[in-house]
C-alpha atoms as a PDB file:
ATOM      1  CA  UNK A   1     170.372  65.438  56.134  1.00  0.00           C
ATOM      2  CA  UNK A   2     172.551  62.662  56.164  1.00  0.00           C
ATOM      3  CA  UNK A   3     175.652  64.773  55.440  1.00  0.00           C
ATOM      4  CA  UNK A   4     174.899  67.395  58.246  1.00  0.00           C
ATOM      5  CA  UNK A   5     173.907  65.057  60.830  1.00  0.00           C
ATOM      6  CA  UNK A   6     176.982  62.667  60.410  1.00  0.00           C
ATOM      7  CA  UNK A   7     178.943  66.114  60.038  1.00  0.00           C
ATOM      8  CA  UNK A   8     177.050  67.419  63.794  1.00  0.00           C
ATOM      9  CA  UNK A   9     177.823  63.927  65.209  1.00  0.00           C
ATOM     10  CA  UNK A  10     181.453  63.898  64.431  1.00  0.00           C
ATOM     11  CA  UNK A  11     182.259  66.909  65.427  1.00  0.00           C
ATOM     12  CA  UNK A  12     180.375  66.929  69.137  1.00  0.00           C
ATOM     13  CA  UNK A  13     177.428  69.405  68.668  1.00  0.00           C
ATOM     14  CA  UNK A  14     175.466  66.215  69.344  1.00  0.00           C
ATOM     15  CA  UNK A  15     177.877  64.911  72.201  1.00  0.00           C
ATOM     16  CA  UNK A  16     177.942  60.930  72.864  1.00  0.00           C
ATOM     17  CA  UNK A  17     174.863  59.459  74.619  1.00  0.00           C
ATOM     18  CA  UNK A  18     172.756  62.699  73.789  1.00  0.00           C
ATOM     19  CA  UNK A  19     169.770  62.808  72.308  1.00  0.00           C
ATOM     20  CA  UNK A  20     168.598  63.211  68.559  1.00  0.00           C
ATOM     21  CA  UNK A  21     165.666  65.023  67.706  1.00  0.00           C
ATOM     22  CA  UNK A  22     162.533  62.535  66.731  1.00  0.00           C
ATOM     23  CA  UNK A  23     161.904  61.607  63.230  1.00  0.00           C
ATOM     24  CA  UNK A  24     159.254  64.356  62.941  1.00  0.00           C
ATOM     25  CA  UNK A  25     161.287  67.009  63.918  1.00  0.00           C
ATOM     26  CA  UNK A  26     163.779  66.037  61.798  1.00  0.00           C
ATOM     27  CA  UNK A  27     161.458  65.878  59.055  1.00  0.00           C
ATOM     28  CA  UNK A  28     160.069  69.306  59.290  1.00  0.00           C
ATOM     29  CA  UNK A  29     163.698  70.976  60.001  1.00  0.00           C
ATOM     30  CA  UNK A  30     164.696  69.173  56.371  1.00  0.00           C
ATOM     31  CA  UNK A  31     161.957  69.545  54.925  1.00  0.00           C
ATOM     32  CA  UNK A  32     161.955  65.508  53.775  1.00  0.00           C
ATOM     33  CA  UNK A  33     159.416  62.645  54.514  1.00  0.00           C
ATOM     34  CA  UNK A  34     159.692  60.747  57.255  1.00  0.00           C
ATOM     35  CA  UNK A  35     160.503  57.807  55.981  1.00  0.00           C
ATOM     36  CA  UNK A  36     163.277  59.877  54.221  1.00  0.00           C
ATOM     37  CA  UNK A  37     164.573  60.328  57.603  1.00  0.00           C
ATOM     38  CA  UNK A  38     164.249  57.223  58.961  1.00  0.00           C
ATOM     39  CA  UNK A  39     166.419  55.597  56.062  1.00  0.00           C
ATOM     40  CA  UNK A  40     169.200  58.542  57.197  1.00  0.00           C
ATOM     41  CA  UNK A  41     168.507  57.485  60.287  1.00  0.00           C
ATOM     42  CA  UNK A  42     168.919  53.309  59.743  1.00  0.00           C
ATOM     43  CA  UNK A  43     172.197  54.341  57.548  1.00  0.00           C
ATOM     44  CA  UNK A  44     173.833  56.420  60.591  1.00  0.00           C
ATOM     45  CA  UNK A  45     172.769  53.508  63.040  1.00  0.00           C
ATOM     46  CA  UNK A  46     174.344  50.364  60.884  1.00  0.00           C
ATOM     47  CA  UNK A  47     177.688  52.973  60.750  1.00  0.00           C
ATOM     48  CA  UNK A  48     177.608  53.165  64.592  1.00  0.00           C
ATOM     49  CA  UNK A  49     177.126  56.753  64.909  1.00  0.00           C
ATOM     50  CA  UNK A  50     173.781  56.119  66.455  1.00  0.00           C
ATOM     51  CA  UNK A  51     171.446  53.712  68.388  1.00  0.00           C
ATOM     52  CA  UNK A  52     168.071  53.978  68.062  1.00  0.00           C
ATOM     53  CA  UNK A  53     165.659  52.371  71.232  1.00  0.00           C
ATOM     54  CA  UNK A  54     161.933  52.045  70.609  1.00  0.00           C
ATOM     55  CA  UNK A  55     160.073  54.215  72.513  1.00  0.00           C
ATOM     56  CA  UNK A  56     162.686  56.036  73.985  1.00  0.00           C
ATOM     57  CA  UNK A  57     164.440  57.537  70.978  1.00  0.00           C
ATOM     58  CA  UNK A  58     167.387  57.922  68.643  1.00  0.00           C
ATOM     59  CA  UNK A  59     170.617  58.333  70.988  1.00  0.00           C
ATOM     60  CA  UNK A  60     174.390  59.056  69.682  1.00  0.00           C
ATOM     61  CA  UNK A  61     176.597  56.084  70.486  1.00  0.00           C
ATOM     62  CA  UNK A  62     179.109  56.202  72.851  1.00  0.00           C
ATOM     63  CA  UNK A  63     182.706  56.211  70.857  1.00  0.00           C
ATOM     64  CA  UNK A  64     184.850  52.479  71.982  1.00  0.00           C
ATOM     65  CA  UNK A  65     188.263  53.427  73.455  1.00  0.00           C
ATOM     66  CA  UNK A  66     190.574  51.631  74.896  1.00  0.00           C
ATOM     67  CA  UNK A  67     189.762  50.802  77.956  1.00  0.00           C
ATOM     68  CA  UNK A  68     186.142  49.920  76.929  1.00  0.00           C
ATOM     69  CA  UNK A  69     185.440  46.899  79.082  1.00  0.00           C
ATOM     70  CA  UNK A  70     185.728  43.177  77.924  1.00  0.00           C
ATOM     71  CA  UNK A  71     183.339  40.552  77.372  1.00  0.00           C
ATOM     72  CA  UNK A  72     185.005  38.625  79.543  1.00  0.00           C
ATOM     73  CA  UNK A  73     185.411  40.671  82.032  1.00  0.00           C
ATOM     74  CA  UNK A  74     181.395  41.831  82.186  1.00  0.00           C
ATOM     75  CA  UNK A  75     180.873  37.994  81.967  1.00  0.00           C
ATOM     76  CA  UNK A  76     182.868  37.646  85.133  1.00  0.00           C
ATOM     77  CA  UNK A  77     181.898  40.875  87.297  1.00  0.00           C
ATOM     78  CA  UNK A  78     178.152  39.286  86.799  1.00  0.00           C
ATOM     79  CA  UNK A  79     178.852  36.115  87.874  1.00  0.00           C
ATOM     80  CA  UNK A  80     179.751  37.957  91.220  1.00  0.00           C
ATOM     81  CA  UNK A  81     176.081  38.873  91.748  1.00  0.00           C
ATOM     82  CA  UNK A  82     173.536  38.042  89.459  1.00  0.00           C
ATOM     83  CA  UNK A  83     173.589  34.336  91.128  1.00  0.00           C
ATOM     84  CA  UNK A  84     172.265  36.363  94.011  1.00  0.00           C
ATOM     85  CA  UNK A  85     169.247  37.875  92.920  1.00  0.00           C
ATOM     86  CA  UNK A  86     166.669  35.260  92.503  1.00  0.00           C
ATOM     87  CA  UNK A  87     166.671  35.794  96.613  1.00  0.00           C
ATOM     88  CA  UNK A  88     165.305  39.356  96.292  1.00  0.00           C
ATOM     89  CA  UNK A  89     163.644  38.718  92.533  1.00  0.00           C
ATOM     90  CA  UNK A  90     161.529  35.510  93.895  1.00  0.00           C
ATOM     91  CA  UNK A  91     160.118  37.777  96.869  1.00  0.00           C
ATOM     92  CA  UNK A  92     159.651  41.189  94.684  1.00  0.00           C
ATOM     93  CA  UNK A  93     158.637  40.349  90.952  1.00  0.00           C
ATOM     94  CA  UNK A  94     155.401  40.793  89.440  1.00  0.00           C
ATOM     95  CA  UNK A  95     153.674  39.399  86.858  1.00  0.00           C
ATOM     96  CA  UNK A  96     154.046  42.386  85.091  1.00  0.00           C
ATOM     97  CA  UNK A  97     158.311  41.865  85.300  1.00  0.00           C
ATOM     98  CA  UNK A  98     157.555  37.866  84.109  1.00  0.00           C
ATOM     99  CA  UNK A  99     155.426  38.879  81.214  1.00  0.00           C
ATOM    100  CA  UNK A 100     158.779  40.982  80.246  1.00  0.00           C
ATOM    101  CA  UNK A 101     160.879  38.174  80.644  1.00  0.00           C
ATOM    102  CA  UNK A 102     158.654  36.195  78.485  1.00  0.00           C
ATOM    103  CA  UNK A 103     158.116  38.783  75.788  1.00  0.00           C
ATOM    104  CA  UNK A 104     162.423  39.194  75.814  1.00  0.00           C
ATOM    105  CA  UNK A 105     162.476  35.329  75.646  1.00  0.00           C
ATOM    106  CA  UNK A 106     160.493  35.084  72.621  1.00  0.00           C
ATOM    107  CA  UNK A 107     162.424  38.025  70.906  1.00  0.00           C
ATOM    108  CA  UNK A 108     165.067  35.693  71.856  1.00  0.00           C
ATOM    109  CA  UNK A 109     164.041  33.334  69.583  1.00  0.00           C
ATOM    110  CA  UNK A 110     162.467  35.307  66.416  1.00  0.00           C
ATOM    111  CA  UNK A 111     165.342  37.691  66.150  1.00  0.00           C
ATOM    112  CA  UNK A 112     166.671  38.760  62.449  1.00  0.00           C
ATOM    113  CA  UNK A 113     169.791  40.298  63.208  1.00  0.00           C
ATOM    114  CA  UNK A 114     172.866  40.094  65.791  1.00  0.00           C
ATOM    115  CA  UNK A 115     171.786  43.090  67.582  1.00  0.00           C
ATOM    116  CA  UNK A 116     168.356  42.044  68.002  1.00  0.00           C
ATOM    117  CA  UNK A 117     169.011  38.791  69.603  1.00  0.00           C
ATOM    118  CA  UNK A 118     171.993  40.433  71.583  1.00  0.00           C
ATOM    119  CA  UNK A 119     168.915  43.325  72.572  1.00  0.00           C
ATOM    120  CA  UNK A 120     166.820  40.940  73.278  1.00  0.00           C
ATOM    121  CA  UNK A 121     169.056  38.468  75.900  1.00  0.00           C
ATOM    122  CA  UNK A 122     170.455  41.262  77.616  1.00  0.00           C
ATOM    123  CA  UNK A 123     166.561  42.384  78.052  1.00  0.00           C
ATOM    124  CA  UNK A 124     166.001  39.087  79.776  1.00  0.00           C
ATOM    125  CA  UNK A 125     168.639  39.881  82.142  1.00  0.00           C
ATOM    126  CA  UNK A 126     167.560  43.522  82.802  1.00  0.00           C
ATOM    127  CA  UNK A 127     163.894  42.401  83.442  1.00  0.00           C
ATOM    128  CA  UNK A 128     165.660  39.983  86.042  1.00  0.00           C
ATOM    129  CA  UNK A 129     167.703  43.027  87.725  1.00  0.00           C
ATOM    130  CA  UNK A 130     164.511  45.095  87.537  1.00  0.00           C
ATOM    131  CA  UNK A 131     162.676  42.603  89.282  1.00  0.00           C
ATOM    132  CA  UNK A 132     165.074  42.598  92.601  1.00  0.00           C
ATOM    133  CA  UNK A 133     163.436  46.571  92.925  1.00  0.00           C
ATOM    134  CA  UNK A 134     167.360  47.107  93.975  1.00  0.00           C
ATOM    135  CA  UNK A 135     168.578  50.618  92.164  1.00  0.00           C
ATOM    136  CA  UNK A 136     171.911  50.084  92.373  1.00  0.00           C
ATOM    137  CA  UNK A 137     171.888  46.686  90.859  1.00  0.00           C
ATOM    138  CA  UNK A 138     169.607  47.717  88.013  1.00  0.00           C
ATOM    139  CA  UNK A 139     172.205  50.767  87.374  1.00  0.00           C
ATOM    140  CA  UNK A 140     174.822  47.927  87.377  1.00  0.00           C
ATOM    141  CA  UNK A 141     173.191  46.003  84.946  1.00  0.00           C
ATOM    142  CA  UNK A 142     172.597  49.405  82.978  1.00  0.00           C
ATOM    143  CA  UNK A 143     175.725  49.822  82.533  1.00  0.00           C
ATOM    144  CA  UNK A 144     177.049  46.592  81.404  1.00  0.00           C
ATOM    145  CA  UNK A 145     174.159  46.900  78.634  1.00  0.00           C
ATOM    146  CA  UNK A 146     175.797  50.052  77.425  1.00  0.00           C
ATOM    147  CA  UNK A 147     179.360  48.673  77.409  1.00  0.00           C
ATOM    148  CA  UNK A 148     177.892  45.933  75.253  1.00  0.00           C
ATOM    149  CA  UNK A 149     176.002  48.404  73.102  1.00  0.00           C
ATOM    150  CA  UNK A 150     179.259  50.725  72.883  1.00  0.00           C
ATOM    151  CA  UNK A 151     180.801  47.543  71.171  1.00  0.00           C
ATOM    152  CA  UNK A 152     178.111  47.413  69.234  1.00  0.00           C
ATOM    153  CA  UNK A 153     177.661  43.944  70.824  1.00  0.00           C
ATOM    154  CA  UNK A 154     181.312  42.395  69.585  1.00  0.00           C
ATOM    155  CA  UNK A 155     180.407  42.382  65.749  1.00  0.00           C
ATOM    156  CA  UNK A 156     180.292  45.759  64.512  1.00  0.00           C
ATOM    157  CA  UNK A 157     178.821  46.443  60.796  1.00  0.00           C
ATOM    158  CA  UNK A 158     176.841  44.034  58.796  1.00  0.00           C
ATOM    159  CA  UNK A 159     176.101  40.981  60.748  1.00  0.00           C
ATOM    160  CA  UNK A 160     174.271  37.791  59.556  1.00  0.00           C
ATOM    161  CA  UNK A 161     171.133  36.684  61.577  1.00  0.00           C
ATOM    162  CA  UNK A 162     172.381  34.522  64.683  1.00  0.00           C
ATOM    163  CA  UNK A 163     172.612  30.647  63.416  1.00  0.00           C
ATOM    164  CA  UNK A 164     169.226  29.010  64.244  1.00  0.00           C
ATOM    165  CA  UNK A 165     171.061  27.057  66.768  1.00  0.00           C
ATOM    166  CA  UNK A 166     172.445  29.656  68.849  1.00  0.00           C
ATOM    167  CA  UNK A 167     169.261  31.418  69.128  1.00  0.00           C
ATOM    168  CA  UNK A 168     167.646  28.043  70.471  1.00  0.00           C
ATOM    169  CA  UNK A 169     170.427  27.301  72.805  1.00  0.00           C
ATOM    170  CA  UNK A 170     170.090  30.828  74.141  1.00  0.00           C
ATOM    171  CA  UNK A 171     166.424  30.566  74.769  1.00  0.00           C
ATOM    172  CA  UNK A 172     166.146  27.307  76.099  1.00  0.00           C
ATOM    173  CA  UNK A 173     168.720  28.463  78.526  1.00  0.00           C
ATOM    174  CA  UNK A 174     166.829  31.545  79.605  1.00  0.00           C
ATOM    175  CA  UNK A 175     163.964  29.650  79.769  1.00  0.00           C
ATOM    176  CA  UNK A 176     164.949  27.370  82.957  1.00  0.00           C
ATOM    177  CA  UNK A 177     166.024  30.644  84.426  1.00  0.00           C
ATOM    178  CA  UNK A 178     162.907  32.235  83.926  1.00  0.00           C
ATOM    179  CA  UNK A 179     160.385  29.285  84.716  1.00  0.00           C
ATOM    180  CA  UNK A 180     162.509  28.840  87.869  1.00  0.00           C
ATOM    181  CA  UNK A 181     162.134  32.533  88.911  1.00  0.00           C
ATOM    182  CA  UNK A 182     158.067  32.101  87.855  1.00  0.00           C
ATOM    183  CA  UNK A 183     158.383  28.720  90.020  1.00  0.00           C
ATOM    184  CA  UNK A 184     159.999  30.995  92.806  1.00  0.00           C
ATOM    185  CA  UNK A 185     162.595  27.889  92.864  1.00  0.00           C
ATOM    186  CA  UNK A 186     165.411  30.145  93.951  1.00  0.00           C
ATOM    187  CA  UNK A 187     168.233  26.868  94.444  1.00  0.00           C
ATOM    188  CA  UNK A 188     167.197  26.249  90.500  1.00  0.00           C
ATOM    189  CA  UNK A 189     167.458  30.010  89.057  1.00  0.00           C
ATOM    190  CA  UNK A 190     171.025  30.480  90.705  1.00  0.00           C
ATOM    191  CA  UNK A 191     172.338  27.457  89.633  1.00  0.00           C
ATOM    192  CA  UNK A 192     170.943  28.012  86.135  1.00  0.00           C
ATOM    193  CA  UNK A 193     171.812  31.725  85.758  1.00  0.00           C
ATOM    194  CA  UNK A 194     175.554  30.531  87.343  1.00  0.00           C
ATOM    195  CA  UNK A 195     175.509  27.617  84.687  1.00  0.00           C
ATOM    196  CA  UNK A 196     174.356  30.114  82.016  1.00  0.00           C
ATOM    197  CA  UNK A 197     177.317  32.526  82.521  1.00  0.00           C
ATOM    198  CA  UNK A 198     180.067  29.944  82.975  1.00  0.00           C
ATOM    199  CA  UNK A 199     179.156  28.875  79.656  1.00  0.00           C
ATOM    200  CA  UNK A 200     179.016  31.824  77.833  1.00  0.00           C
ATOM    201  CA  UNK A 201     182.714  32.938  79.956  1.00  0.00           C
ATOM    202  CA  UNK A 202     183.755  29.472  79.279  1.00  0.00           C
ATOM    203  CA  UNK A 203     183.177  29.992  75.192  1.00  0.00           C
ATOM    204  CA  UNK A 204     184.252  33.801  74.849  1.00  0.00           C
ATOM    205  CA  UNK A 205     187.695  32.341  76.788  1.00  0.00           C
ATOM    206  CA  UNK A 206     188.076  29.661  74.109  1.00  0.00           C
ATOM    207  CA  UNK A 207     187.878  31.604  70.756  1.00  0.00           C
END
């Protein structure tokens, strides 16, 4: 399995963002155990063939070229407007959008790997766009997930867990955006999402 899908992958029968079959279609068409083909699965993910979302599916990953977009320059095309949208994101979210923000938060904080703590910020930030019920913004915000996701979040392979202390740094941060937002303080959640994002610009700049 591993050998055909890798094969399938690199050679464009499964073309880049397309969808894989699920696990228990795969399992029948090989004729292996699931968890068989959830391993394959894992192997072709940590390899960067794939990217696997729960409850939306195994998806193949978009190939990095060269003009794949920069931290730095995501970091500053969102300082252009997501200062903005506590206006529309005080007046529009629900409790069902805080409880997200919460539940990212907290992933924030318990995450194992770079990815999932990278995952679970940019979720944060999504459940913020989602919140301003504005289309194009959320598509925005799409995007710049999947640039981040392309390069497979700036440390490709085997990663450590984040340090202790950058997962706490990153969640108390969040966490004055989101209690301001909850708090429908909209002066406090700019200037905190602002402050958030000249940080992080401010320390991608610097190494």
């Amino acid at each position: 399995m591993y050998r055909e899908l890798k094969s399938e992958i690199m050679n464009g029968v499964y073309s880049a963002g397309s969808r894989l079959p699920t696990e228990r279609a795969l399992a029948e068409h090989f004729g292996i155990a699931r968890n068989s083909v959830r391993k394959t699965l894992n192997l072709l993910a940590e390899e960067g063939l794939i990217i696997r979302h729960v409850g939306r599916g195994t998806f193949v990953r978009s190939r990095v070229g060269t003009d794949e977009f920069t931290l730095s320059e995501l970091l500053e095309a969102r300082l252009l407007f997501e200062p903005g949208l506590p206006d529309l994101v005080v007046e529009r979210v629900t409790p069902e959008l805080i409880a997200e923000m919460e539940d990212s938060l907290e992933r924030v904080r318990t995450a194992e790997s770079w990815e999932q703590f990278k995952e679970a910020k940019y979720a944060v930030h999504m459940a913020i766009a989602r919140s301003s019920r504005n289309r194009f913004i959320i598509s925005i915000f799409e995007q710049i997930v999947e640039s981040r996701r392309r390069a497979a979040w700036g440390r490709p392979g085997h990663q450590p867990a984040p340090v202790l202390v950058v997962r706490e740094a990153a969640y108390r941060d969040n966490m004055v955006i989101v209690d301001a937002l909850r708090c429908g303080d909209t002066d406090k959640a700019r200037e905190a999402i602002r402050d958030y994002l000249l940080r992080t610009l401010s320390n991608v700049s610097s190494n």
